[in-house]
PDB file of N, CA and C in Angstrom:
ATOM      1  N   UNK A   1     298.157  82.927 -36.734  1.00  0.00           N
ATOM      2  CA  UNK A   1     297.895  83.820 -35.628  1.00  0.00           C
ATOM      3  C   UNK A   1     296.645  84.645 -35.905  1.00  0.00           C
ATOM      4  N   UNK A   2     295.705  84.745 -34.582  1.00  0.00           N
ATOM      5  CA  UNK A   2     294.350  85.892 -34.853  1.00  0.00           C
ATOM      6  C   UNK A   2     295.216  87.099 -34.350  1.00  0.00           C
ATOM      7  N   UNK A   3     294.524  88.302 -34.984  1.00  0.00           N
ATOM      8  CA  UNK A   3     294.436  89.632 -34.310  1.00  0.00           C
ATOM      9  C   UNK A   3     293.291  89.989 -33.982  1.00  0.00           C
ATOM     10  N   UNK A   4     292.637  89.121 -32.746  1.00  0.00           N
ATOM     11  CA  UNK A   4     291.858  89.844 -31.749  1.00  0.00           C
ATOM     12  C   UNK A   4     292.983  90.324 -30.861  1.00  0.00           C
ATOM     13  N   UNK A   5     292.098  91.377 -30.230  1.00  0.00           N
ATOM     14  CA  UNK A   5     292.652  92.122 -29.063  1.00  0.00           C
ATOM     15  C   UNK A   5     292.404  91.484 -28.344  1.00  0.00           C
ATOM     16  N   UNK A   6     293.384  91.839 -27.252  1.00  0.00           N
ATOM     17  CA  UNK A   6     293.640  91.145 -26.033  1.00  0.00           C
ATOM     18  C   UNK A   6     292.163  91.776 -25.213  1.00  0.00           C
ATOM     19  N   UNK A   7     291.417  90.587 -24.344  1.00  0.00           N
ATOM     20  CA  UNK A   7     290.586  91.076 -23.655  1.00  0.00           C
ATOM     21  C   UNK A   7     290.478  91.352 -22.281  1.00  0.00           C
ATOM     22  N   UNK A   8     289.858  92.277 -21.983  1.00  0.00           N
ATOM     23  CA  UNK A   8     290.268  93.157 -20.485  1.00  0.00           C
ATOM     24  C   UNK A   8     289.347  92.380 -19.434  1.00  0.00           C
ATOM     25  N   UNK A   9     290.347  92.253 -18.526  1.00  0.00           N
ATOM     26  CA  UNK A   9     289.686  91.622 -17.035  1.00  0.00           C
ATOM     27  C   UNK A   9     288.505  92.644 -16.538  1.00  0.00           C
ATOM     28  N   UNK A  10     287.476  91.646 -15.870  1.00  0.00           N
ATOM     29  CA  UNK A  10     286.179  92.387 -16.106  1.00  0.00           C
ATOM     30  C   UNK A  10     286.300  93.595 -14.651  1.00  0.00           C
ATOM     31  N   UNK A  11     287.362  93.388 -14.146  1.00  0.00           N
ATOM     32  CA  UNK A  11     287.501  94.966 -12.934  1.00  0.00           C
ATOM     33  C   UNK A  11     287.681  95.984 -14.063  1.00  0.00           C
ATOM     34  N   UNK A  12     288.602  95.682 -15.162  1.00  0.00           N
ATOM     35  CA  UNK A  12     288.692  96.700 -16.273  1.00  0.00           C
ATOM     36  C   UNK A  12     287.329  97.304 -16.717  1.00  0.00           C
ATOM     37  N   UNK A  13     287.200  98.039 -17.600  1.00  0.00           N
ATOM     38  CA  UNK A  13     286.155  98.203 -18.491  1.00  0.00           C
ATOM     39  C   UNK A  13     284.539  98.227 -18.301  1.00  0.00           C
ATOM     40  N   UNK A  14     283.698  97.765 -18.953  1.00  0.00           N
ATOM     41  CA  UNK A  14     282.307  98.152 -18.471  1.00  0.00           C
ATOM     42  C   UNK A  14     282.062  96.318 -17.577  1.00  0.00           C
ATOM     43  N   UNK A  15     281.213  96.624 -16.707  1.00  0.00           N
ATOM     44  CA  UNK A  15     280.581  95.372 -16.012  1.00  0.00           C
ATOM     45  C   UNK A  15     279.538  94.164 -16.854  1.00  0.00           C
ATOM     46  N   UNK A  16     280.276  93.023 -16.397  1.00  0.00           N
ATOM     47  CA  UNK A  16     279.680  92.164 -17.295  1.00  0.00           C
ATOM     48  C   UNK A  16     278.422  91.319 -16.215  1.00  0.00           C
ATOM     49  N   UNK A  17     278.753  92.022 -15.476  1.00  0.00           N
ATOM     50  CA  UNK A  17     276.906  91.554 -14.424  1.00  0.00           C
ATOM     51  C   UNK A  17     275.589  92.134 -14.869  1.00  0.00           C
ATOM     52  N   UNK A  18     274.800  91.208 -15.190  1.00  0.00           N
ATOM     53  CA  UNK A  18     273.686  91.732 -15.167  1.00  0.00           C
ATOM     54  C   UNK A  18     272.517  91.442 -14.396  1.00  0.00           C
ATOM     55  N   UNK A  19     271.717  92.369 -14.110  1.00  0.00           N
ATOM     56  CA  UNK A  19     270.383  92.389 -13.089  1.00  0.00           C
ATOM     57  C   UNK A  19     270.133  93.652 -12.709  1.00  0.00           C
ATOM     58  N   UNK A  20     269.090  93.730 -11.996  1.00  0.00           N
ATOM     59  CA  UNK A  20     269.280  95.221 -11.662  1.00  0.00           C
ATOM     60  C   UNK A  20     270.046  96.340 -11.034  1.00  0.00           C
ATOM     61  N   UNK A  21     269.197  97.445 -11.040  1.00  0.00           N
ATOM     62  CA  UNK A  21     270.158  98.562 -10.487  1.00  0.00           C
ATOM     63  C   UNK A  21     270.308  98.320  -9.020  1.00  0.00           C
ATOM     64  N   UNK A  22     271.777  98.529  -7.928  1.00  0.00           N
ATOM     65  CA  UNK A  22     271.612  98.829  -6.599  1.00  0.00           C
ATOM     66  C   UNK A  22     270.689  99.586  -6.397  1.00  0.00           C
ATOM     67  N   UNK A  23     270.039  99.092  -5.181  1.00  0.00           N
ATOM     68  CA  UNK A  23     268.782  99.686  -4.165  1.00  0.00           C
ATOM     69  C   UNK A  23     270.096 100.662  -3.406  1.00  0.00           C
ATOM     70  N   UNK A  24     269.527 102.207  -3.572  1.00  0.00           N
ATOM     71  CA  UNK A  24     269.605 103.001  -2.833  1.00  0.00           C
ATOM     72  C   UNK A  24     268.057 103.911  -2.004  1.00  0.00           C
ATOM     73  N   UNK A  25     268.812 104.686  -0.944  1.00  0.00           N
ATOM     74  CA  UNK A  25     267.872 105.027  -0.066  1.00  0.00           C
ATOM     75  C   UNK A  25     267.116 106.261  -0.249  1.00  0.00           C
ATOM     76  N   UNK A  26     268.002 107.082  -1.337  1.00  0.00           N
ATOM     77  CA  UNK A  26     267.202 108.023  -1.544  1.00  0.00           C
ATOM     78  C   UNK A  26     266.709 108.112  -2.918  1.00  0.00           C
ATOM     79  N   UNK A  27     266.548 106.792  -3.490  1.00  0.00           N
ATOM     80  CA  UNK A  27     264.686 107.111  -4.431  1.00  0.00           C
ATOM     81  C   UNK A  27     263.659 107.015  -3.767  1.00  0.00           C
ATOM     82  N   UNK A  28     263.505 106.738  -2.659  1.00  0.00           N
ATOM     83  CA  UNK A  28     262.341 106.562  -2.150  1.00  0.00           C
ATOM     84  C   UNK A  28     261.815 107.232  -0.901  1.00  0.00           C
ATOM     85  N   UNK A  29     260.849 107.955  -0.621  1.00  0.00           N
ATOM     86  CA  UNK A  29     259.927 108.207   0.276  1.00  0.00           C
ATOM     87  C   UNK A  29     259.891 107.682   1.480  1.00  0.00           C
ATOM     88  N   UNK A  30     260.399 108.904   2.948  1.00  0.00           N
ATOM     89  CA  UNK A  30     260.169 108.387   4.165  1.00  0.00           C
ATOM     90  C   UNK A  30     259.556 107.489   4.607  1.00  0.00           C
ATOM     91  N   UNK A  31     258.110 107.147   4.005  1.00  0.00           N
ATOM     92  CA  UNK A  31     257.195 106.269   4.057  1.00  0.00           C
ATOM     93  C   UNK A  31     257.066 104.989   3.570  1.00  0.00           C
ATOM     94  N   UNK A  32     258.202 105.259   2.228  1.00  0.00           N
ATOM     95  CA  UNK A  32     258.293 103.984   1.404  1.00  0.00           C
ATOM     96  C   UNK A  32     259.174 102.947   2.114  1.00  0.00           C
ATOM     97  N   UNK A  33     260.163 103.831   2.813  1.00  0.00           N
ATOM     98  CA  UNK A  33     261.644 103.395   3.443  1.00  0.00           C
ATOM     99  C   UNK A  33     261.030 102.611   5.248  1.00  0.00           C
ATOM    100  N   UNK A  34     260.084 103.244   5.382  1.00  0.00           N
ATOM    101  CA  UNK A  34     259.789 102.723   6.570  1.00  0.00           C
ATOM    102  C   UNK A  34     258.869 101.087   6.501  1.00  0.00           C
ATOM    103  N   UNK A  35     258.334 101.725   5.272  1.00  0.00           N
ATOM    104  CA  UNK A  35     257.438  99.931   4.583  1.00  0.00           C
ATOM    105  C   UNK A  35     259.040  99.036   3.787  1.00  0.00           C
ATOM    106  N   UNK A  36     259.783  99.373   3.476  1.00  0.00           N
ATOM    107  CA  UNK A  36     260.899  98.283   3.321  1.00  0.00           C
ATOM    108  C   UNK A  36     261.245  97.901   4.581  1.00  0.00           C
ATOM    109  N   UNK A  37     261.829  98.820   5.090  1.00  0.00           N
ATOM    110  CA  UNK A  37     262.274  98.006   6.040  1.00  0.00           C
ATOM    111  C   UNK A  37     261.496  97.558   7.295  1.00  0.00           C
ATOM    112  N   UNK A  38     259.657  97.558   7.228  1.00  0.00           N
ATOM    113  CA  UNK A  38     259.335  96.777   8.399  1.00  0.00           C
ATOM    114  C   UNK A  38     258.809  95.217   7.458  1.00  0.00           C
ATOM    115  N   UNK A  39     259.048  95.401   6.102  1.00  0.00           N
ATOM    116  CA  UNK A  39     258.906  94.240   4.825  1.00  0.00           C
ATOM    117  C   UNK A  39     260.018  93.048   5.860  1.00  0.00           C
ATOM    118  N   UNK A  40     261.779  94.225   5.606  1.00  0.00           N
ATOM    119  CA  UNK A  40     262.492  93.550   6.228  1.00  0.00           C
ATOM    120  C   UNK A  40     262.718  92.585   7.484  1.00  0.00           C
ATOM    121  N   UNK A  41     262.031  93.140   7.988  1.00  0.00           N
ATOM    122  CA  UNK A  41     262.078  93.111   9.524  1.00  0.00           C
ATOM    123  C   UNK A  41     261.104  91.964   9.572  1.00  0.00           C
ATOM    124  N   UNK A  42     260.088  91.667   9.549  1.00  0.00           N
ATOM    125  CA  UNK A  42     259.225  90.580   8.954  1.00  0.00           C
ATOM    126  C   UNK A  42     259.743  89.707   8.313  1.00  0.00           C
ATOM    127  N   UNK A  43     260.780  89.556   7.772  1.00  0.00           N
ATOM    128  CA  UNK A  43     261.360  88.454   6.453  1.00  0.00           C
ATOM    129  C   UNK A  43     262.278  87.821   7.695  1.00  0.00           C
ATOM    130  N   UNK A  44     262.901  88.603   7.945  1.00  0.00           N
ATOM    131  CA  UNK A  44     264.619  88.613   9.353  1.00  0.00           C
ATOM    132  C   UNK A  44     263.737  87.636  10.574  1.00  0.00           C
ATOM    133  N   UNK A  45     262.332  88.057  10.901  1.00  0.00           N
ATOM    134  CA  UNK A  45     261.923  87.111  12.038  1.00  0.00           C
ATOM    135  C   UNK A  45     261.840  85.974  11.414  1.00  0.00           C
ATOM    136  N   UNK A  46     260.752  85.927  10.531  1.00  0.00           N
ATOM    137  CA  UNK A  46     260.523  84.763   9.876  1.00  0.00           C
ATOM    138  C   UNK A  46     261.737  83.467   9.218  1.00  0.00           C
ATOM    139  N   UNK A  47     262.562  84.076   9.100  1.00  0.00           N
ATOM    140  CA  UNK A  47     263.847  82.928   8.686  1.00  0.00           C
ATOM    141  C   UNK A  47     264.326  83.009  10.110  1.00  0.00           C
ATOM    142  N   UNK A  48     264.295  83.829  11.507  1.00  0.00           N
ATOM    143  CA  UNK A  48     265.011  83.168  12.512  1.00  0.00           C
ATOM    144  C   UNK A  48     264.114  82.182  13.163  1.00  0.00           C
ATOM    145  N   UNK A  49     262.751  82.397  12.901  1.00  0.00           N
ATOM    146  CA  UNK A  49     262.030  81.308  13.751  1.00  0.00           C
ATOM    147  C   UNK A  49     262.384  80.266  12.936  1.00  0.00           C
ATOM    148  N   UNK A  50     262.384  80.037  11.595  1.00  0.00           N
ATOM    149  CA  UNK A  50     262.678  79.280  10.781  1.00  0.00           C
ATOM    150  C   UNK A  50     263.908  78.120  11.365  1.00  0.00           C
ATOM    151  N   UNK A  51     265.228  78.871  11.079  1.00  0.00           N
ATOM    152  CA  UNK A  51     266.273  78.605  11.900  1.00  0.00           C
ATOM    153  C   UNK A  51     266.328  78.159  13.126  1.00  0.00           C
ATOM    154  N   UNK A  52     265.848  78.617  13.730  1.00  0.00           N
ATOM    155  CA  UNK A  52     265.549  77.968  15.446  1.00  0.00           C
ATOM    156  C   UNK A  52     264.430  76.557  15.426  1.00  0.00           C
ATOM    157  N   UNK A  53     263.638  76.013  14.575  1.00  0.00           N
ATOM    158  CA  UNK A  53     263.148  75.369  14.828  1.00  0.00           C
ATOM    159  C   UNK A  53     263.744  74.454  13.663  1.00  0.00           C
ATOM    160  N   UNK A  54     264.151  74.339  13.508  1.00  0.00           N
ATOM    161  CA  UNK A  54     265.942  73.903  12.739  1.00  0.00           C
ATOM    162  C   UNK A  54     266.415  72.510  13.107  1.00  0.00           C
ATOM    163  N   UNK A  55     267.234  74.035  14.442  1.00  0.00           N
ATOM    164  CA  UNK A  55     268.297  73.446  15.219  1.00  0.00           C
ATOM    165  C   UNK A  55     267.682  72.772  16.325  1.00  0.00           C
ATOM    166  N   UNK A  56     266.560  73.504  16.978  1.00  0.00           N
ATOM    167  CA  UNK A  56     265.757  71.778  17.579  1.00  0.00           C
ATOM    168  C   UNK A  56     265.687  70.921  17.432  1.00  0.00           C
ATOM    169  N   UNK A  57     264.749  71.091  16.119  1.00  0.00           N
ATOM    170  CA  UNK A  57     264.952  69.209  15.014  1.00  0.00           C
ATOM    171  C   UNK A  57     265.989  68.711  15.464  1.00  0.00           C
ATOM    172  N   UNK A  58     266.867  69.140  15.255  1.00  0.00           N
ATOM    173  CA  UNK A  58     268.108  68.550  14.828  1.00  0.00           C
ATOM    174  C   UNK A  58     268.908  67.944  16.257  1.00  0.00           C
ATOM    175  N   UNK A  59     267.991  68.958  17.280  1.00  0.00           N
ATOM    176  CA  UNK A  59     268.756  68.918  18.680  1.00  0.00           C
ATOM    177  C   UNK A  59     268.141  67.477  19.052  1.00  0.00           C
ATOM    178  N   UNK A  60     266.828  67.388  18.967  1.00  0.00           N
ATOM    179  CA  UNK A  60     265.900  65.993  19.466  1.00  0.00           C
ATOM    180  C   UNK A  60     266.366  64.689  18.370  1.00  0.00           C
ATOM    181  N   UNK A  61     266.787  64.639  17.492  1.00  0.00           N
ATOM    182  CA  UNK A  61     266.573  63.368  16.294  1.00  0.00           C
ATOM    183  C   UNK A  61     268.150  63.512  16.776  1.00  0.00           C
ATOM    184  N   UNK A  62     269.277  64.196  17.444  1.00  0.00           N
ATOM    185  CA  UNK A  62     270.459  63.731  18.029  1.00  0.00           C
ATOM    186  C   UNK A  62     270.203  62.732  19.554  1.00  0.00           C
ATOM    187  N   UNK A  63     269.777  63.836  20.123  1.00  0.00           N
ATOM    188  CA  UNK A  63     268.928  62.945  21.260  1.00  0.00           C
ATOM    189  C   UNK A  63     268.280  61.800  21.134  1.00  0.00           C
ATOM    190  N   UNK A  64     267.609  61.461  20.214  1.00  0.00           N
ATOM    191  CA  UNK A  64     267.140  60.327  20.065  1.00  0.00           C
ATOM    192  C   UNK A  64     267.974  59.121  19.186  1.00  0.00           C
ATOM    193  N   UNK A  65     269.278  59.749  18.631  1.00  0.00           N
ATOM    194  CA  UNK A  65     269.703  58.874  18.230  1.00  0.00           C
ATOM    195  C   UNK A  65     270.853  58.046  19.629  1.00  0.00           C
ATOM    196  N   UNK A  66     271.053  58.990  19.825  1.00  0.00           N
ATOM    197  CA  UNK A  66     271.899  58.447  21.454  1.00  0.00           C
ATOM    198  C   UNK A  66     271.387  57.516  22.068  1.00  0.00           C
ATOM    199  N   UNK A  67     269.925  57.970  22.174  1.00  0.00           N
ATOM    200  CA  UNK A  67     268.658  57.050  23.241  1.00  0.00           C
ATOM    201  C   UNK A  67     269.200  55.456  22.499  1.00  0.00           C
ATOM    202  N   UNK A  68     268.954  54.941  21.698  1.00  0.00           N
ATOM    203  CA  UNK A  68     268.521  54.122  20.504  1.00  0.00           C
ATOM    204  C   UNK A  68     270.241  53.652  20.148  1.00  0.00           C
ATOM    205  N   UNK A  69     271.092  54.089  20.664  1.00  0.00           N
ATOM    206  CA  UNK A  69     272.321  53.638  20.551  1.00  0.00           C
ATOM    207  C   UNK A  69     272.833  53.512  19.070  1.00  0.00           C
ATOM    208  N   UNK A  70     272.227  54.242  17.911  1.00  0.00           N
ATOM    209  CA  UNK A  70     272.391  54.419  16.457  1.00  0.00           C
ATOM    210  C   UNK A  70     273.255  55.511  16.508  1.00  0.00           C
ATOM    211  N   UNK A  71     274.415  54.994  15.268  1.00  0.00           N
ATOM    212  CA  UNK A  71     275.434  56.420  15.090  1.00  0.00           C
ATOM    213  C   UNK A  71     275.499  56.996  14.393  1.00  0.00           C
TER     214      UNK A  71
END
């Protein structure tokens, strides 16, 4: 038999994640907060146009597989 201790589930004890610290809102500057989030806002369009021209693809190469009688 070992006598290690029994080890604690990681909700127990200190966190075994690592990376950085949570982004909160108040380290930063009215100004800083307004350049994140128009950063954001810019990122959010850009993956929906992304997304939308997607599901087109996807809408026409269905359509065309119908045309073409392929399943």
């Amino acid at each position: 038999m070992t006598d290690k201790p029994p080890e604690t589930p990681p909700s127990q004890g200190r966190s075994t994640m690592r990376g950085p610290a949570p982004f909160t809102w108040e380290r930063h500057t009215v100004e800083e907060n307004d350049l994140i989030r128009r950063r954001q806002r810019a990122r959010a369009r850009v993956t929906a146009l992304l997304l939308g021209a997607l599901v087109i693809l996807f809408f026409f190469i269905a359509i065309e597989k119908i045309r073409s009688g392929t399943p």
